[in-house]
Protein backbone atom coordinates (compact mmCIF):
# COMPACT_ATOMS: atom_id res chain seq x y z
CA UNK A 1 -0.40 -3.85 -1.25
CA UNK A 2 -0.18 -7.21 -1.92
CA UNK A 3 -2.76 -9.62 -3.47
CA UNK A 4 -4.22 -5.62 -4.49
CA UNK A 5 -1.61 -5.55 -7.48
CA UNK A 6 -2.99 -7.91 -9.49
CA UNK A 7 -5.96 -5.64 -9.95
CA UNK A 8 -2.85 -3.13 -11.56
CA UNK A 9 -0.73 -6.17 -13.75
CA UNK A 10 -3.51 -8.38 -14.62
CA UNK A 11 -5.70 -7.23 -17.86
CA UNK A 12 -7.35 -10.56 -17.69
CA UNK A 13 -8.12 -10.22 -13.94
CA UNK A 14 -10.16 -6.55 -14.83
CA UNK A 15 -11.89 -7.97 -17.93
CA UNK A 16 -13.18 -10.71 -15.58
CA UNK A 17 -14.27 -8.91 -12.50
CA UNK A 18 -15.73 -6.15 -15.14
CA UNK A 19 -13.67 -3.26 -13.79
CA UNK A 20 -11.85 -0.16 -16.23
CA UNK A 21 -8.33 -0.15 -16.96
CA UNK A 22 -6.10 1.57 -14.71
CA UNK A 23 -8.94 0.95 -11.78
CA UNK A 24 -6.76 1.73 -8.64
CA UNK A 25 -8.12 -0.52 -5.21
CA UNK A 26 -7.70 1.65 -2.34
CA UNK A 27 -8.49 -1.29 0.32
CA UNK A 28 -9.53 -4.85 0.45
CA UNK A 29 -10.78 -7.60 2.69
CA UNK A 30 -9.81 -11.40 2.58
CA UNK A 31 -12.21 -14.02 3.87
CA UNK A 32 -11.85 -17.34 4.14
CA UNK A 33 -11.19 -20.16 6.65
CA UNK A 34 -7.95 -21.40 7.91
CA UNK A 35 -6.15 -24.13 6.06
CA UNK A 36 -5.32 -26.27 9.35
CA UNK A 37 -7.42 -26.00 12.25
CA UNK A 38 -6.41 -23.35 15.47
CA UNK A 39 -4.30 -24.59 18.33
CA UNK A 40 -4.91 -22.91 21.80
CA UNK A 41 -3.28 -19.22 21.58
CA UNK A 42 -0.40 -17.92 23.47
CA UNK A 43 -1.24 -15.27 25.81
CA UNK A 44 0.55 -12.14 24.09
CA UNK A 45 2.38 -10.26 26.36
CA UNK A 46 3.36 -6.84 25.77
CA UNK A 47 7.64 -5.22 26.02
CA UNK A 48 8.62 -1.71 25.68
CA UNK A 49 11.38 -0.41 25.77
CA UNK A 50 12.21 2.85 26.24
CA UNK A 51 15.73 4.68 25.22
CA UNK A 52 15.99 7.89 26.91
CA UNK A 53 18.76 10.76 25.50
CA UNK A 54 19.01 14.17 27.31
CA UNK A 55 20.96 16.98 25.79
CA UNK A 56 21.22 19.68 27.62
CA UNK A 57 22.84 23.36 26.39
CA UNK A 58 22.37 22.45 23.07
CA UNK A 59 23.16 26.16 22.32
């Protein structure tokens, strides 16, 4: 779950943000902006591969 954990480990963290103990975060959201500015994206191309196995009289 990641950054969500500390909501688990972090007595502190709960006292803080005013929450119960053994609150439970079923999602969350991150904002912010980016640290270094964007370069222009690659264009994302998209592989698959397919692995075919027939079996026949599998009786």
């Amino acid at each position: 779950m990641g950054f969500l954990t500390a909501f688990s480990e972090d007595k502190e963290l709960l006292n803080e943000l005013q929450l119960p103990e053994g609150f439970v975060p079923v999602s969350g959201i991150e904002l912010g902006y980016p640290a270094e500015t964007l370069t222009q994206e690659k264009e994302l191309t998209q592989t698959i591969k397919i692995s075919r196995k027939i079996r026949h009289n599998l009786f």
